[in-house]
PDB file of N, CA and C in Angstrom:
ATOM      1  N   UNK A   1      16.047  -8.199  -7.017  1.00  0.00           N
ATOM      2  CA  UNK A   1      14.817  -7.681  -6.465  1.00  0.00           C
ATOM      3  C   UNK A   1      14.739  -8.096  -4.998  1.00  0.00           C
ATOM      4  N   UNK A   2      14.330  -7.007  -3.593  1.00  0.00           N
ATOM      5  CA  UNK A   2      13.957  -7.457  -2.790  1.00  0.00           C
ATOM      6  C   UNK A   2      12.457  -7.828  -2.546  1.00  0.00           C
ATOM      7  N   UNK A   3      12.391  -8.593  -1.492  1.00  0.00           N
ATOM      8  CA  UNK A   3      11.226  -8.596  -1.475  1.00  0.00           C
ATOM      9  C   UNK A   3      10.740  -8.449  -0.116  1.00  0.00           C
ATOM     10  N   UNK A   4       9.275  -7.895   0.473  1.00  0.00           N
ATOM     11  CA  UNK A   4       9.178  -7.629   1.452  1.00  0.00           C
ATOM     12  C   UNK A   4       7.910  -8.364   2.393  1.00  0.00           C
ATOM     13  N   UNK A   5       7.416  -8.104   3.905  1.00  0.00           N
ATOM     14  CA  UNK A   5       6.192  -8.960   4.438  1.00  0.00           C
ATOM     15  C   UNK A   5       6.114  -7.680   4.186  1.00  0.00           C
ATOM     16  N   UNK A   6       4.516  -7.794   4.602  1.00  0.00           N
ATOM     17  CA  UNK A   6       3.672  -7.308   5.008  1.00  0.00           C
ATOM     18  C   UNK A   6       2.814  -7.753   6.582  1.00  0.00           C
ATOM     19  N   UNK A   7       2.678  -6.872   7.017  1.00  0.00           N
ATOM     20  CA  UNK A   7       1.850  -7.343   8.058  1.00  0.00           C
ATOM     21  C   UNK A   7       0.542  -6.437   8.787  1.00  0.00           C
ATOM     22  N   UNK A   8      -0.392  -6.811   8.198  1.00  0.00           N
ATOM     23  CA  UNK A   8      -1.848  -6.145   8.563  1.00  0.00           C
ATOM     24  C   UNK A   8      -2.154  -6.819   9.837  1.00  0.00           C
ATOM     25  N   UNK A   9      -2.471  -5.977  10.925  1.00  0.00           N
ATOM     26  CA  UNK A   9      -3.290  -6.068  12.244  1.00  0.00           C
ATOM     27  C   UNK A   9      -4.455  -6.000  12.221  1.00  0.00           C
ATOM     28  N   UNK A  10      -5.005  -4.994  11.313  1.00  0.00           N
ATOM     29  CA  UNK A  10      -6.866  -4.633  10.948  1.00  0.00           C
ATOM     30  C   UNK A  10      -6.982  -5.767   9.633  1.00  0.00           C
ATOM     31  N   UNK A  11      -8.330  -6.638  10.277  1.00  0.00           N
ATOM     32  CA  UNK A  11      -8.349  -8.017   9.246  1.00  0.00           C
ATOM     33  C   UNK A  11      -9.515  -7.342   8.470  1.00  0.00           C
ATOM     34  N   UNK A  12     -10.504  -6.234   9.105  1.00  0.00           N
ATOM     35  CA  UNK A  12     -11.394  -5.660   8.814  1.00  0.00           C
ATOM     36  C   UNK A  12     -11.016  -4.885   7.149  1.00  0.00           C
ATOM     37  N   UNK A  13      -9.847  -4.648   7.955  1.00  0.00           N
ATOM     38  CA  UNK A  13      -9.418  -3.346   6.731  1.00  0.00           C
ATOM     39  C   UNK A  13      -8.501  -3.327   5.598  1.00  0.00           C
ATOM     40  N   UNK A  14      -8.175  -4.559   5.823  1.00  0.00           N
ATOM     41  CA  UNK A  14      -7.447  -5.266   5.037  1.00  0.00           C
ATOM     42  C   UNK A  14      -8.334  -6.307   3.653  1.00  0.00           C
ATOM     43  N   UNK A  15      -9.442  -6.309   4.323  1.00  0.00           N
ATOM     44  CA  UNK A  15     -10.428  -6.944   3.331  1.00  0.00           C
ATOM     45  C   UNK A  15     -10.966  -6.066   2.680  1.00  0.00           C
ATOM     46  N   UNK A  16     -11.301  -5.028   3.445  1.00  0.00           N
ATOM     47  CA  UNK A  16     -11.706  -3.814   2.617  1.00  0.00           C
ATOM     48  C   UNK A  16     -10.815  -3.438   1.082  1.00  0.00           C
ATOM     49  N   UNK A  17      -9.056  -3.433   1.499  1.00  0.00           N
ATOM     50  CA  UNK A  17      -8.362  -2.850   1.118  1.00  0.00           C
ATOM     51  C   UNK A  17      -8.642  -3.874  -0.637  1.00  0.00           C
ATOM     52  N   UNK A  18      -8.260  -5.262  -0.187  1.00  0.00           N
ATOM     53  CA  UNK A  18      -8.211  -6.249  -1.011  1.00  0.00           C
ATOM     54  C   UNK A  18      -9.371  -6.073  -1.976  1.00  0.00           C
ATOM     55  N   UNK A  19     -11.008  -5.882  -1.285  1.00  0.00           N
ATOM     56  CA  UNK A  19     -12.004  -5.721  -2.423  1.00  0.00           C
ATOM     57  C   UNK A  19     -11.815  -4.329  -3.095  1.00  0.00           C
ATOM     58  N   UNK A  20     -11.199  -3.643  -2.988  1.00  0.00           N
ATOM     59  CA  UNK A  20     -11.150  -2.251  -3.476  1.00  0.00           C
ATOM     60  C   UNK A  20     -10.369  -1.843  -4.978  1.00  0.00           C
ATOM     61  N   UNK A  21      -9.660  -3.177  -4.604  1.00  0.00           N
ATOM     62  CA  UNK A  21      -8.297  -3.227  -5.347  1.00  0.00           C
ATOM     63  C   UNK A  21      -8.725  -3.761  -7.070  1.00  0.00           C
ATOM     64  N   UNK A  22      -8.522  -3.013  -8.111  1.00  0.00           N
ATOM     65  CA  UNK A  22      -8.603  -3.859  -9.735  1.00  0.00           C
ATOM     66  C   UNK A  22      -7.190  -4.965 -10.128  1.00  0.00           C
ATOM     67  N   UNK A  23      -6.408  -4.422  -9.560  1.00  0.00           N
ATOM     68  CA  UNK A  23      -5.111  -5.451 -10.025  1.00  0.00           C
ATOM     69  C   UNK A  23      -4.822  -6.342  -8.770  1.00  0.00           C
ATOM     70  N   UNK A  24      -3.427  -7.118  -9.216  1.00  0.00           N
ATOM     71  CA  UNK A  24      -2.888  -7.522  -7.724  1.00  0.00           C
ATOM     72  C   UNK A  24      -2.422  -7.189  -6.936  1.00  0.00           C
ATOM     73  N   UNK A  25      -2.448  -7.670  -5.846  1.00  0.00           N
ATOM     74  CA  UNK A  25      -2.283  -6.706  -4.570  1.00  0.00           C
ATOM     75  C   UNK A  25      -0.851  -6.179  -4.244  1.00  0.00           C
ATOM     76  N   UNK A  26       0.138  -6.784  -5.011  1.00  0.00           N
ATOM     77  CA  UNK A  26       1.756  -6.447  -5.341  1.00  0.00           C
ATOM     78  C   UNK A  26       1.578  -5.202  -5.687  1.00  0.00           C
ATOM     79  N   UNK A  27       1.017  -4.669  -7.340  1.00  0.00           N
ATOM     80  CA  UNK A  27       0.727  -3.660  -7.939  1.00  0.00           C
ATOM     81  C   UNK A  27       0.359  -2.828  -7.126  1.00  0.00           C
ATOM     82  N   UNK A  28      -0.813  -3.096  -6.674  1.00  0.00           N
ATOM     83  CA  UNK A  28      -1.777  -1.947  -5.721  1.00  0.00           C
ATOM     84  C   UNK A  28      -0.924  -1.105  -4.487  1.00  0.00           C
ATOM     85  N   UNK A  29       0.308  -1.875  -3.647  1.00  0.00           N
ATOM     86  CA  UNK A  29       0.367  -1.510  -3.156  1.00  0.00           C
ATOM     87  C   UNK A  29       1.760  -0.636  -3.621  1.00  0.00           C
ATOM     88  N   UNK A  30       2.322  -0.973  -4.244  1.00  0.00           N
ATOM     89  CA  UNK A  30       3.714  -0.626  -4.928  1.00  0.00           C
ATOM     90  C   UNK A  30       3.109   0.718  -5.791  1.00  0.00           C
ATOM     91  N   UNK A  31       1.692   1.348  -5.965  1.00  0.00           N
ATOM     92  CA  UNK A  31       1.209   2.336  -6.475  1.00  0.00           C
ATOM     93  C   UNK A  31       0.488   3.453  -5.471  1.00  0.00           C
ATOM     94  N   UNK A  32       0.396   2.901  -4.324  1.00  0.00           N
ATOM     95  CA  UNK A  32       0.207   3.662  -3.019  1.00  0.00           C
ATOM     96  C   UNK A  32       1.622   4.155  -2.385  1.00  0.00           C
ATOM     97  N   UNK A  33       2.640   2.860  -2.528  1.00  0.00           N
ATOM     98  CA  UNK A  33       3.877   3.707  -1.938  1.00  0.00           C
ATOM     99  C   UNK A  33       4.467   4.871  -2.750  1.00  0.00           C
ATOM    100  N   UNK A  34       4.597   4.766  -4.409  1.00  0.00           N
ATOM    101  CA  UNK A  34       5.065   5.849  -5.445  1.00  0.00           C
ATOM    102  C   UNK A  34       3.865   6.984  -5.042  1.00  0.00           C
ATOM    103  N   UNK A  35       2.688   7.056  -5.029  1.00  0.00           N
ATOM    104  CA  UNK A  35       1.855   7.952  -4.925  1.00  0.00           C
ATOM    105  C   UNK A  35       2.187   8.492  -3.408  1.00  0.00           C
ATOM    106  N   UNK A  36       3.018   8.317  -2.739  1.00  0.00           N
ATOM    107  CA  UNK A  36       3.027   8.882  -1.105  1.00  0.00           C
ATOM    108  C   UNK A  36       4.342   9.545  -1.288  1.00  0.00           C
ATOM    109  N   UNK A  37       5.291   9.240  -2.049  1.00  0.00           N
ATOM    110  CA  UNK A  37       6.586   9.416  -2.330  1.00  0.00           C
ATOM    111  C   UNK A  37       6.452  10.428  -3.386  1.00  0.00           C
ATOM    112  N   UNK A  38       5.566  10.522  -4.127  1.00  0.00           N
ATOM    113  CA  UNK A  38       5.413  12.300  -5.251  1.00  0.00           C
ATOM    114  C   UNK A  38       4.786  13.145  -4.724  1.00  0.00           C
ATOM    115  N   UNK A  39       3.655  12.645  -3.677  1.00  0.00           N
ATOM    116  CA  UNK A  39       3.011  13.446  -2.754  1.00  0.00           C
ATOM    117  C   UNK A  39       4.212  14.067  -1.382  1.00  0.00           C
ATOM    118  N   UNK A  40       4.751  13.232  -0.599  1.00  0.00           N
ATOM    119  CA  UNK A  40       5.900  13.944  -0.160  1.00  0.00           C
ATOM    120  C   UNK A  40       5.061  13.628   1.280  1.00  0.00           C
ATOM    121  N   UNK A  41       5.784  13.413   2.134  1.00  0.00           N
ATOM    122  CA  UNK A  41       5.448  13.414   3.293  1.00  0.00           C
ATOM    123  C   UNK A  41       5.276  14.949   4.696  1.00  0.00           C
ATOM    124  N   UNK A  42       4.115  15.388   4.900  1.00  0.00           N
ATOM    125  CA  UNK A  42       4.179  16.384   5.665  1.00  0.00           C
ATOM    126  C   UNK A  42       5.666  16.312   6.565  1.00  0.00           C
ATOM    127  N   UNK A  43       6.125  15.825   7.226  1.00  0.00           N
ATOM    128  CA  UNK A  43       6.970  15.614   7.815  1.00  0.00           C
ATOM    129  C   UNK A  43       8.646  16.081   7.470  1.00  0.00           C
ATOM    130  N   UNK A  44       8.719  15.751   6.383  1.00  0.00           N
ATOM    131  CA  UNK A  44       9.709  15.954   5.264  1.00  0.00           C
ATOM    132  C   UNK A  44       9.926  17.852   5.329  1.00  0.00           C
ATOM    133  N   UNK A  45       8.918  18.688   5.597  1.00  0.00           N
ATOM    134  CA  UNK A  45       9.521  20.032   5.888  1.00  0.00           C
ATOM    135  C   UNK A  45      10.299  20.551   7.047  1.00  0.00           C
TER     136      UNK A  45
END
């Protein structure tokens, strides 16, 4: 397994992100990257 940083600049939005969240924040975000990756990136055409 790799593993990766993270690095948030917005401390604002990052707290936001954190109260928003039901699981841990590993999960949460590892379900935003699969959900961007079935969604497909505009760019990608």
């Amino acid at each position: 397994m790799k593993k990766y940083l993270l690095l948030i600049e917005d401390e604002k939005l990052w707290e936001k992100f954190k109260e928003s969240i039901d699981k841990d924040i590993n999960t949460a975000i590892i379900e935003l990257v699969k959900e961007k990756v079935v969604k497909g990136d505009k760019n990608d055409e």
